[in-house]
Protein backbone atom coordinates (compact mmCIF):
# COMPACT_ATOMS: atom_id res chain seq x y z
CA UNK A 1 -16.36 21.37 -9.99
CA UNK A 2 -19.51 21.38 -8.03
CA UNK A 3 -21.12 18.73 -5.59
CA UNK A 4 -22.61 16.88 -8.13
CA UNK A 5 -19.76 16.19 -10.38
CA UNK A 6 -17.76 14.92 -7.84
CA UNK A 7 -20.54 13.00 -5.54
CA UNK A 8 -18.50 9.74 -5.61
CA UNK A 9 -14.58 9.99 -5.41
CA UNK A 10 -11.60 6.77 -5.19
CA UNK A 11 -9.27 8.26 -2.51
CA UNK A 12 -5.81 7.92 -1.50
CA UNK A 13 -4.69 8.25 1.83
CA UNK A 14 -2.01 8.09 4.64
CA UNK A 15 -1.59 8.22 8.34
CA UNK A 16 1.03 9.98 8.33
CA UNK A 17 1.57 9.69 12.12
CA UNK A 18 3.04 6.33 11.75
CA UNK A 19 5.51 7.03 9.49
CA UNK A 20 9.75 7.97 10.23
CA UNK A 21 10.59 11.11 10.16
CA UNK A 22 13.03 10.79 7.48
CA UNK A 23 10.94 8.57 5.70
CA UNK A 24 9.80 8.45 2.10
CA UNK A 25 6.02 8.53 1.06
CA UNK A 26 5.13 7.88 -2.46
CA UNK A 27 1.36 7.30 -2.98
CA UNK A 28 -0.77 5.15 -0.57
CA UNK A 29 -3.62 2.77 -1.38
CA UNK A 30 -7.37 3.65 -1.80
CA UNK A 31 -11.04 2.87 -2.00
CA UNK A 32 -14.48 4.40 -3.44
CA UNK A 33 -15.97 7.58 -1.19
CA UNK A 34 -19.27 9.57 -2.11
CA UNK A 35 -19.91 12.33 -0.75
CA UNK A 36 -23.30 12.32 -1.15
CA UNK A 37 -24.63 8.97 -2.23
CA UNK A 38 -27.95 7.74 -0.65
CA UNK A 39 -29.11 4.95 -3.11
CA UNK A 40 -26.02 2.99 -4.46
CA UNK A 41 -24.48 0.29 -1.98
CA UNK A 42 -21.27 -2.01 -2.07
CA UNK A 43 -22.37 -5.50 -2.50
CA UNK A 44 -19.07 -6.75 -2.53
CA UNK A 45 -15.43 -5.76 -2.85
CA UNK A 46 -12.24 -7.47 -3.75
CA UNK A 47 -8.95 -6.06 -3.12
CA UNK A 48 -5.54 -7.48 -4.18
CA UNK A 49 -2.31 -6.52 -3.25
CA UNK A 50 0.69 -8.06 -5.55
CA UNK A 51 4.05 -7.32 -4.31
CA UNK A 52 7.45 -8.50 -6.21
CA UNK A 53 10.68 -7.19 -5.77
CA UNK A 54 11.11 -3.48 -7.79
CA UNK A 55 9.37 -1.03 -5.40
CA UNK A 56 6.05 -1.33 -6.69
CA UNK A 57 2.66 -3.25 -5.70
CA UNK A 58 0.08 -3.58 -8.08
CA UNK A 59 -3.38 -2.90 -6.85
CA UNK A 60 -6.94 -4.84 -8.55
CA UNK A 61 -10.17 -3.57 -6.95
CA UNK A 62 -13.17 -4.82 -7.65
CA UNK A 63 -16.33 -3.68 -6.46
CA UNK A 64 -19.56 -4.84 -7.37
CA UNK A 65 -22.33 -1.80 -7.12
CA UNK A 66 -26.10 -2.42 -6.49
CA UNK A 67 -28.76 -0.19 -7.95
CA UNK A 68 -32.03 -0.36 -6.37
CA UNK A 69 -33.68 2.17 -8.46
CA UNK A 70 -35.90 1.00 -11.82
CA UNK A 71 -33.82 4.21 -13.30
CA UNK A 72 -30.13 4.49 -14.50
CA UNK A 73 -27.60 6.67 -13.08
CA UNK A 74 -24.93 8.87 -14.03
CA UNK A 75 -21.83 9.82 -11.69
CA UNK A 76 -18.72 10.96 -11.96
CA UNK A 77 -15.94 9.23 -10.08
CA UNK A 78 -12.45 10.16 -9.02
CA UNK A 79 -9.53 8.18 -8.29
CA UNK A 80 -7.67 10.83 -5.64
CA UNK A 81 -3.88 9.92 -5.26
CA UNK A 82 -2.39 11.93 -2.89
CA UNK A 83 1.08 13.60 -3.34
CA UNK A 84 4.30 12.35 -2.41
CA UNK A 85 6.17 13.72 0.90
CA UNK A 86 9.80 13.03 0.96
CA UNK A 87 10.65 12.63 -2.49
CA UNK A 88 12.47 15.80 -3.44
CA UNK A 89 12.72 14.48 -7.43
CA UNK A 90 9.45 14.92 -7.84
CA UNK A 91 8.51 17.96 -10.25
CA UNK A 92 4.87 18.73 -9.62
CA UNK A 93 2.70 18.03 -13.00
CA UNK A 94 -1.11 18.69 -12.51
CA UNK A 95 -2.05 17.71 -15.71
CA UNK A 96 0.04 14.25 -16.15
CA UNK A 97 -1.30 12.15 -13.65
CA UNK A 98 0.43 11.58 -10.34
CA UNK A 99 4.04 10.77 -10.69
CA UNK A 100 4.35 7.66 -9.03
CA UNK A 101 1.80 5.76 -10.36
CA UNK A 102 1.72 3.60 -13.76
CA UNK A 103 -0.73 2.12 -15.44
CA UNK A 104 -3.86 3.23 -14.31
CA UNK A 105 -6.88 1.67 -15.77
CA UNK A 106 -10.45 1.46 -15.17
CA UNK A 107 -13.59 -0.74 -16.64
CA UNK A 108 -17.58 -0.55 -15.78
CA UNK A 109 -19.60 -3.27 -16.67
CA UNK A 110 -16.89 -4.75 -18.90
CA UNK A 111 -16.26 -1.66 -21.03
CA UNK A 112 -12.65 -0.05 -21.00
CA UNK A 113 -13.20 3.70 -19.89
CA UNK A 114 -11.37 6.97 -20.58
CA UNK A 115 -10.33 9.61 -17.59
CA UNK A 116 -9.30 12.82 -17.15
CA UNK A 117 -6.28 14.24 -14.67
CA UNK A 118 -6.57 17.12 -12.48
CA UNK A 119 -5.47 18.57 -9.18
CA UNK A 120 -7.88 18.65 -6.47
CA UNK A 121 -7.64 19.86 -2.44
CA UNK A 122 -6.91 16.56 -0.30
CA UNK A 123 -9.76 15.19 1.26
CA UNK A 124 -7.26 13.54 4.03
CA UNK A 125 -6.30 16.72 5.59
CA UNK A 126 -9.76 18.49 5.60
CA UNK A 127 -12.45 15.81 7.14
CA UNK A 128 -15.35 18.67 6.58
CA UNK A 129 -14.50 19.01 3.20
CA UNK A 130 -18.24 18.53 1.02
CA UNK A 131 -17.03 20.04 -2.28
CA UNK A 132 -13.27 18.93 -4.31
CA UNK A 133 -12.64 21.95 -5.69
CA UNK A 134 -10.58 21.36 -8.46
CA UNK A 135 -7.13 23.41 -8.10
CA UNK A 136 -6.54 25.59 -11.53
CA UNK A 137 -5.41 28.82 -10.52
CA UNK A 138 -1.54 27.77 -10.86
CA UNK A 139 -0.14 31.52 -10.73
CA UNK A 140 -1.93 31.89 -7.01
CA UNK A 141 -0.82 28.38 -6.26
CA UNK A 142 2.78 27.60 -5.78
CA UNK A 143 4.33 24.56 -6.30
CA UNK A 144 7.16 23.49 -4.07
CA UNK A 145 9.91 23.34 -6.51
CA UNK A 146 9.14 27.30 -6.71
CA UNK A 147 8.91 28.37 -2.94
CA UNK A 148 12.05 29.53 -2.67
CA UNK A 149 11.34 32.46 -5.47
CA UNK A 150 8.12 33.75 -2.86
CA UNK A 151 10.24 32.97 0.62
CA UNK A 152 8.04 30.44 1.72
CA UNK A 153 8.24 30.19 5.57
CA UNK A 154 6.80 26.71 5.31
CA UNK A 155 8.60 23.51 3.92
CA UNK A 156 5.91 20.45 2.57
CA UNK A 157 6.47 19.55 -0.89
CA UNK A 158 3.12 17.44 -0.61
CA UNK A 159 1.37 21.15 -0.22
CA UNK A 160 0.70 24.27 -2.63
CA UNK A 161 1.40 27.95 -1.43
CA UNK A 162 -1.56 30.15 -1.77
CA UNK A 163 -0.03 33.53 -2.21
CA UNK A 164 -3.89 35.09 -1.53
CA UNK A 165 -4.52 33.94 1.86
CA UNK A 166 -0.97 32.68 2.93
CA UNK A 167 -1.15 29.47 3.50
CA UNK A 168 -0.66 25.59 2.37
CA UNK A 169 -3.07 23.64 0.62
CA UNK A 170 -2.47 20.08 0.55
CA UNK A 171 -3.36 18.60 -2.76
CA UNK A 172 -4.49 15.09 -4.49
CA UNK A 173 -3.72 14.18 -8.08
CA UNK A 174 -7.05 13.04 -9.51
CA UNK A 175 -7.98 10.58 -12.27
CA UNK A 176 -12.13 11.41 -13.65
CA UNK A 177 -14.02 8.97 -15.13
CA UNK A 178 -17.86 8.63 -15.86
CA UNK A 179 -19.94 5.69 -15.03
CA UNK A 180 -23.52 5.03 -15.75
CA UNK A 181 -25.00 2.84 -13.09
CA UNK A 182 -27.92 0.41 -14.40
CA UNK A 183 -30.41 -0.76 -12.30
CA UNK A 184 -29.28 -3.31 -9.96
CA UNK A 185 -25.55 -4.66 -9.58
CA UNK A 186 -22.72 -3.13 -11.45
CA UNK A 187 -19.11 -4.02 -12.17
CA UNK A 188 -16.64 -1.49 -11.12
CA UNK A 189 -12.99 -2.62 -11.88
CA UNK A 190 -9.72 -0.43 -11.09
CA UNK A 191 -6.24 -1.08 -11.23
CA UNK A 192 -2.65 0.32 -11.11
CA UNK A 193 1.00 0.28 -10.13
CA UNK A 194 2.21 2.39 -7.52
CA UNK A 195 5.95 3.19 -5.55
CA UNK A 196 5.68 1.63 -1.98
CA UNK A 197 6.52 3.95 0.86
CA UNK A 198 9.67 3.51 2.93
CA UNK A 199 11.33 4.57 5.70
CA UNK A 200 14.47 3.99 8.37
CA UNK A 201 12.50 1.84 10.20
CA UNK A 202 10.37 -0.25 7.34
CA UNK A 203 11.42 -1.14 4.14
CA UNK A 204 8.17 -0.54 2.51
CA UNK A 205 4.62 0.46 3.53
CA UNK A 206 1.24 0.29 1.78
CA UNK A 207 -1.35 2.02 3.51
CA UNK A 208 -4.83 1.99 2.57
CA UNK A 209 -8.15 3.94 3.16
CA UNK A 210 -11.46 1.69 4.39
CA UNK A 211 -12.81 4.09 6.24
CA UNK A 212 -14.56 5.95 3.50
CA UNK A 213 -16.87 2.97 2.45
CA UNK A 214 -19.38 4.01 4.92
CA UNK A 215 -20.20 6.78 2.76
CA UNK A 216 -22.37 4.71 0.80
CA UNK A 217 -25.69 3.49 1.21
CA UNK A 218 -26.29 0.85 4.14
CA UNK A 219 -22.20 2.30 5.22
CA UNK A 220 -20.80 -1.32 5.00
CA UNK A 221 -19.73 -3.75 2.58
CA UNK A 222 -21.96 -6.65 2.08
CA UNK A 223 -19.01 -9.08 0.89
CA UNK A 224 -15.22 -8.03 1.70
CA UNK A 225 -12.25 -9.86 0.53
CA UNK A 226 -8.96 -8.93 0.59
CA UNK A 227 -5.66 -10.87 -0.78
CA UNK A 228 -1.91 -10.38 -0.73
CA UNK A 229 0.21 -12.06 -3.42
CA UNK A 230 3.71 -12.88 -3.43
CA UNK A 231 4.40 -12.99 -7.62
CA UNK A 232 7.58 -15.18 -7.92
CA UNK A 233 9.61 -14.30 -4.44
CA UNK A 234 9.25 -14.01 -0.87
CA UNK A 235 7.18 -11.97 1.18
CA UNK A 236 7.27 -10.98 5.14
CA UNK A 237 4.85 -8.56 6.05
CA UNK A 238 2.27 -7.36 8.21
CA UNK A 239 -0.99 -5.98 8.20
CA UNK A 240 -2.04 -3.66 10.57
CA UNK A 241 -6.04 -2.58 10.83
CA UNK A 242 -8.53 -3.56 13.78
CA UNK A 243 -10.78 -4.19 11.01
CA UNK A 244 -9.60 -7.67 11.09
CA UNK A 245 -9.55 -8.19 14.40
CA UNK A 246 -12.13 -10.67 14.72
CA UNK A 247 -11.45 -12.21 11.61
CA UNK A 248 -8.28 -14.69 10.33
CA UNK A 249 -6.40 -14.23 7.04
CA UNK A 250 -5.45 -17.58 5.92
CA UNK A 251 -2.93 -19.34 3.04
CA UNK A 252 -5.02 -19.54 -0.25
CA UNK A 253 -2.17 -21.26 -2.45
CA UNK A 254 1.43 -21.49 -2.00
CA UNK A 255 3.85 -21.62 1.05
CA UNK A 256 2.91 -19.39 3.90
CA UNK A 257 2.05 -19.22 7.45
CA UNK A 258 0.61 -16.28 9.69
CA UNK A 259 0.47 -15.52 13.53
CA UNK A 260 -1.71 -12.85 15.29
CA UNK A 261 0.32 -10.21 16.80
CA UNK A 262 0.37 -6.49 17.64
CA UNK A 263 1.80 -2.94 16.55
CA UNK A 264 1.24 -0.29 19.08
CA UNK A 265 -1.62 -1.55 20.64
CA UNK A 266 -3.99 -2.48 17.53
CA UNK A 267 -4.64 -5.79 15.90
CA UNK A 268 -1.75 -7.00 13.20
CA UNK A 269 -1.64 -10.05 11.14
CA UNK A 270 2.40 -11.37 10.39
CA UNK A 271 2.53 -12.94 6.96
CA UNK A 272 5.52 -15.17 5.54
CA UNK A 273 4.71 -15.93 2.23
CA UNK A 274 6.43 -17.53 -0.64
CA UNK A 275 4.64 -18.21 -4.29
CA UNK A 276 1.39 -17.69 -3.18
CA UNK A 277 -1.28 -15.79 -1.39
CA UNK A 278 -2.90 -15.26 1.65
CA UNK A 279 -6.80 -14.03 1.93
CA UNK A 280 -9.49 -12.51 4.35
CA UNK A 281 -13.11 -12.50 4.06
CA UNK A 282 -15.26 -10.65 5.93
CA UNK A 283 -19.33 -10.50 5.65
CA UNK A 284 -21.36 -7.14 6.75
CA UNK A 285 -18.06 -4.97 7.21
CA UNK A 286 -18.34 -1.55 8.77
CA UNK A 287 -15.27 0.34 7.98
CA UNK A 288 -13.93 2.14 11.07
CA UNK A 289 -10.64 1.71 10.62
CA UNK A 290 -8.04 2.28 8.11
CA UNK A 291 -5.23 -0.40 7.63
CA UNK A 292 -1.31 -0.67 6.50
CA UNK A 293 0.42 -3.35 5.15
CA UNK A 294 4.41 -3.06 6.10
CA UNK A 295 7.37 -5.12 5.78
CA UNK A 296 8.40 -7.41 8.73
CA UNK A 297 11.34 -5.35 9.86
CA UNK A 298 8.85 -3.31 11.04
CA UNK A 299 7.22 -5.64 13.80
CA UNK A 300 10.76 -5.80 15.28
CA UNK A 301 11.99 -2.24 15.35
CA UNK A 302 9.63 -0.95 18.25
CA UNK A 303 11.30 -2.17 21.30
CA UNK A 304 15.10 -3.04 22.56
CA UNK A 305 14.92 -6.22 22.41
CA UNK A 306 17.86 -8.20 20.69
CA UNK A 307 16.51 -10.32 17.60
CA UNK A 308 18.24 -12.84 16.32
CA UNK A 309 20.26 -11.84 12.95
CA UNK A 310 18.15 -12.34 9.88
CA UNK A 311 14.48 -12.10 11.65
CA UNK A 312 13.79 -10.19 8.62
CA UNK A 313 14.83 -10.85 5.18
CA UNK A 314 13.51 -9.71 1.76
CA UNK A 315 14.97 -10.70 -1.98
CA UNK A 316 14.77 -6.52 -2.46
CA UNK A 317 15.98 -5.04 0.97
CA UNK A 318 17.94 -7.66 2.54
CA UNK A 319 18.32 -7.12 6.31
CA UNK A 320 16.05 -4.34 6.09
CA UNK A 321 15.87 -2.19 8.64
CA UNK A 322 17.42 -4.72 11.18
CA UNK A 323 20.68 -4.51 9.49
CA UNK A 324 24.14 -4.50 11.58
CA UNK A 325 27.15 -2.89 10.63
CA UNK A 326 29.27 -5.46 12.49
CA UNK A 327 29.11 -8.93 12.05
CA UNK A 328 30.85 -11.65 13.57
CA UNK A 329 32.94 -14.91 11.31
CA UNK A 330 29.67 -16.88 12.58
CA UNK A 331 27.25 -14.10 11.64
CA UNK A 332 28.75 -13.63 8.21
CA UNK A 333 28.24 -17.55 7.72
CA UNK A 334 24.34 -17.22 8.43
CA UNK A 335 24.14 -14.24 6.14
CA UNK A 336 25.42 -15.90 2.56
CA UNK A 337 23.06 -19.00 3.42
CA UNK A 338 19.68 -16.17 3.81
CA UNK A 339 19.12 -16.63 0.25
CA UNK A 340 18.74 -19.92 0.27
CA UNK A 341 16.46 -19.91 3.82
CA UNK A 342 14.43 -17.27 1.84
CA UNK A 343 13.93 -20.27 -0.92
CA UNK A 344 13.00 -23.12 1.98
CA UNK A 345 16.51 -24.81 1.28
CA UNK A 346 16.76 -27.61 4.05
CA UNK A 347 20.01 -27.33 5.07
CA UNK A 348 21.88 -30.42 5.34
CA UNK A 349 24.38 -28.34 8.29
CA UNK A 350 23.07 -29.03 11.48
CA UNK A 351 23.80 -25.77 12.77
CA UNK A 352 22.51 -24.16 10.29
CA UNK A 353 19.18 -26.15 9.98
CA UNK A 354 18.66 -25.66 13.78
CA UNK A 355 19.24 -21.73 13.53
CA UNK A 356 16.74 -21.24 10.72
CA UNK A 357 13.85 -23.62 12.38
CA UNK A 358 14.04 -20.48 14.93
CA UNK A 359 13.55 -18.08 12.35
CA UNK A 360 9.45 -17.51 12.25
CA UNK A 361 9.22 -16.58 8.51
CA UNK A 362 11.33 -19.96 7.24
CA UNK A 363 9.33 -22.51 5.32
CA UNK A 364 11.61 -25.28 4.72
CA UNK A 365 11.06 -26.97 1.13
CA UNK A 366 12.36 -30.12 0.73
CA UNK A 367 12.00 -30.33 -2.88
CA UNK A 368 14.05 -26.94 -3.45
CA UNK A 369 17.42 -28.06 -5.00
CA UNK A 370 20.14 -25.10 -4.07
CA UNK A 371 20.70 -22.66 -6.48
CA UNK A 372 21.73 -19.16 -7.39
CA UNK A 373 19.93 -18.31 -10.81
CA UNK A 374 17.39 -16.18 -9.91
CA UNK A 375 19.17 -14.89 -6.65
CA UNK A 376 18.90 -10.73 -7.06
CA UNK A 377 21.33 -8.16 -6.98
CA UNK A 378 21.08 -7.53 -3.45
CA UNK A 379 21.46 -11.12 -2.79
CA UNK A 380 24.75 -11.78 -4.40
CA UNK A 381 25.85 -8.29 -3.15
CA UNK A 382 24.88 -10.15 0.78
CA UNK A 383 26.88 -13.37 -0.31
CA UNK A 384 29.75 -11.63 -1.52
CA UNK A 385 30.38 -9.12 1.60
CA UNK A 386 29.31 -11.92 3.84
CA UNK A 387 32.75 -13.84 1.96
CA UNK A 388 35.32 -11.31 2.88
CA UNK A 389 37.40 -11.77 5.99
């Protein structure tokens, strides 16, 4: 694949630096990079984040293109997932599309279009990379479900061993697709499904790349919006870039509230959300910095301090990582009534209404009526231990 081919690329990418060391990485968010593009700018993008309760998010981009040329033109994108670290069941398939994600789709202009897969080098771990060579050579490159058969001294299932030079390549599944860009503003729209990240000290992650958007003409985005969605449950999160630093994400429907915080010394945004979504716009941004969004557990892992119990709760996760293994006849009380905190129940108890008006994330609802029908498993797993002497 030569320079041209691959001129503009959608790339997925991690930090991996701020991840556990036992943790899990799936796939990670992403966003349009050329390599080489001089003439097409991003007049606006949109990205949305849906999260629900099975381990996914679903990701919509949209991205409207502008064209300044009289004269059409033809480029072939990529959408670069990179591959998973810590998930050991994962049986390396360079022609199927990375394993983790579903239901990729892409339209241009309002017209449906068809991709190709392939393996490529990862841009993320080469920043002089110029040229994606695409990766076809599988009898020099060995997967890691086979490095035991060439005694591998190295152990990175998100790599490839090149027998000819000794050494790991880190690789990206990639999705081709061909767009013809009219003269002035075109319609990109992308979406998929993908496993969030996870860890001992987060319940999930979703990173995602910004940085690459200078790449294009002008290198900023005329018109940035970004939204989170909680689809039918409960959502407390944060998001983590000093790209937003200077701006405010605010509740665009639904029950929410957010405070401005921090997470090792850079700009985070804390999110409670319930049945609706929260939003960010930003005019003339210049991407210099990546971002993560990541459960709340998260925020309240990084120092010694003593939280009360239930400062994080989730439909999926529970506790999260702030779970005890002990808990007190009092304690046990609090934790078969977080289900019904997580649903804004105002508790008629005094003691209990005064403990969860401490809790940050708790939106009381006064019109909630108490009930158990769509509690989850993990929910009536919590209420049920929580019961036992």
């Amino acid at each position: 694949m030569n320079r041209i081919l691959f001129s503009c690329l959608v790339c997925l990418a991690i930090s991996a630096s701020i991840l556990a060391n036992d943790s899990t990485y799936y796939v990670s968010g992403n966003c349009l990079i050329p390599l080489q593009e001089s003439d097409i700018s991003i007049s606006e993008e949109h990205l949305s984040f849906t999260l629900r309760d099975d381990c996914f998010v679903d990701v919509d981009v949209n991205y409207v293109f502008f064209n300044p040329s009289d004269k059409k033109k033809n480029i072939t994108m990529g959408f670069e997932a990179e591959a998973s670290s810590g998930a050991y069941d994962t049986i390396f398939q360079p022609n199927s599309g990375h394993p983790y994600i579903k239901d990729f789709a892409v339209v241009f202009n309002g017209l449906a279009l068809p991709y190709t897969n392939g393996i490529v080098v990862n841009s993320n771990h080469n920043d002089s990379l110029t040229v994606f060579k695409p990766i076809t050579e599988f009898d020099r490159y060995i997967p890691f479900e086979r490095f035991d058969e060439f005694d591998v001294p190295f152990v990175d299932e998100s790599a490839l061993y090149d027998i000819k030079n000794n050494e790991m390549v880190y690789y990206s599944y990639a999705y081709y697709f061909n767009c013809v860009f009219e003269p002035g503003y075109n319609i990109v729209k992308h979406s998929y499904r993908y496993r969030t990240s996870h860890g001992s000290s987060f319940s999930f992650m979703i990173p995602y790349w910004l940085k690459p958007a200078q790449r294009w003409e002008g290198g900023k985005i005329d018109t940035f919006t970004m939204t989170v969605r909680a689809e039918n449950t409960a959502k407390h999160f944060g998001i983590l870039s000093e790209a937003f630093s200077d701006n405010d994400f605010y509740i665009l429907d639904g029950d929410g509230k957010t405070r401005k915080t921090s997470l090792y010394d850079e700009h985070c945004t804390e999110v409670s959300l319930r049945n609706g979504t929260v939003a960010c716009i930003i005019k003339d941004l210049e991407p210099k910095y990546d971002m993560e969004i990541f459960s709340g557990d998260y925020l309240y892992r990084q120092d010694d301090k003593e939280y009360p119990l239930g400062e994080f709760f989730d439909r999926k996760y529970g506790l999260g990582a702030l779970e005890r293994a002990q808990n007190t006849a009092e304690e046990k009380r609090i934790i078969r009534n977080l289900p019904y905190a997580n649903r804004g129940y105002v508790f008629k108890d005094e003691s209990l209404r005064q403990y969860f008006s401490k809790i940050w994330w708790y939106i009381p609802d006064p019109l909630w009526a108490p009930s158990d029908s769509d509690f989850t498993d993990i929910e009536h797993r919590y209420i049920k231990n929580a019961s036992r002497p």
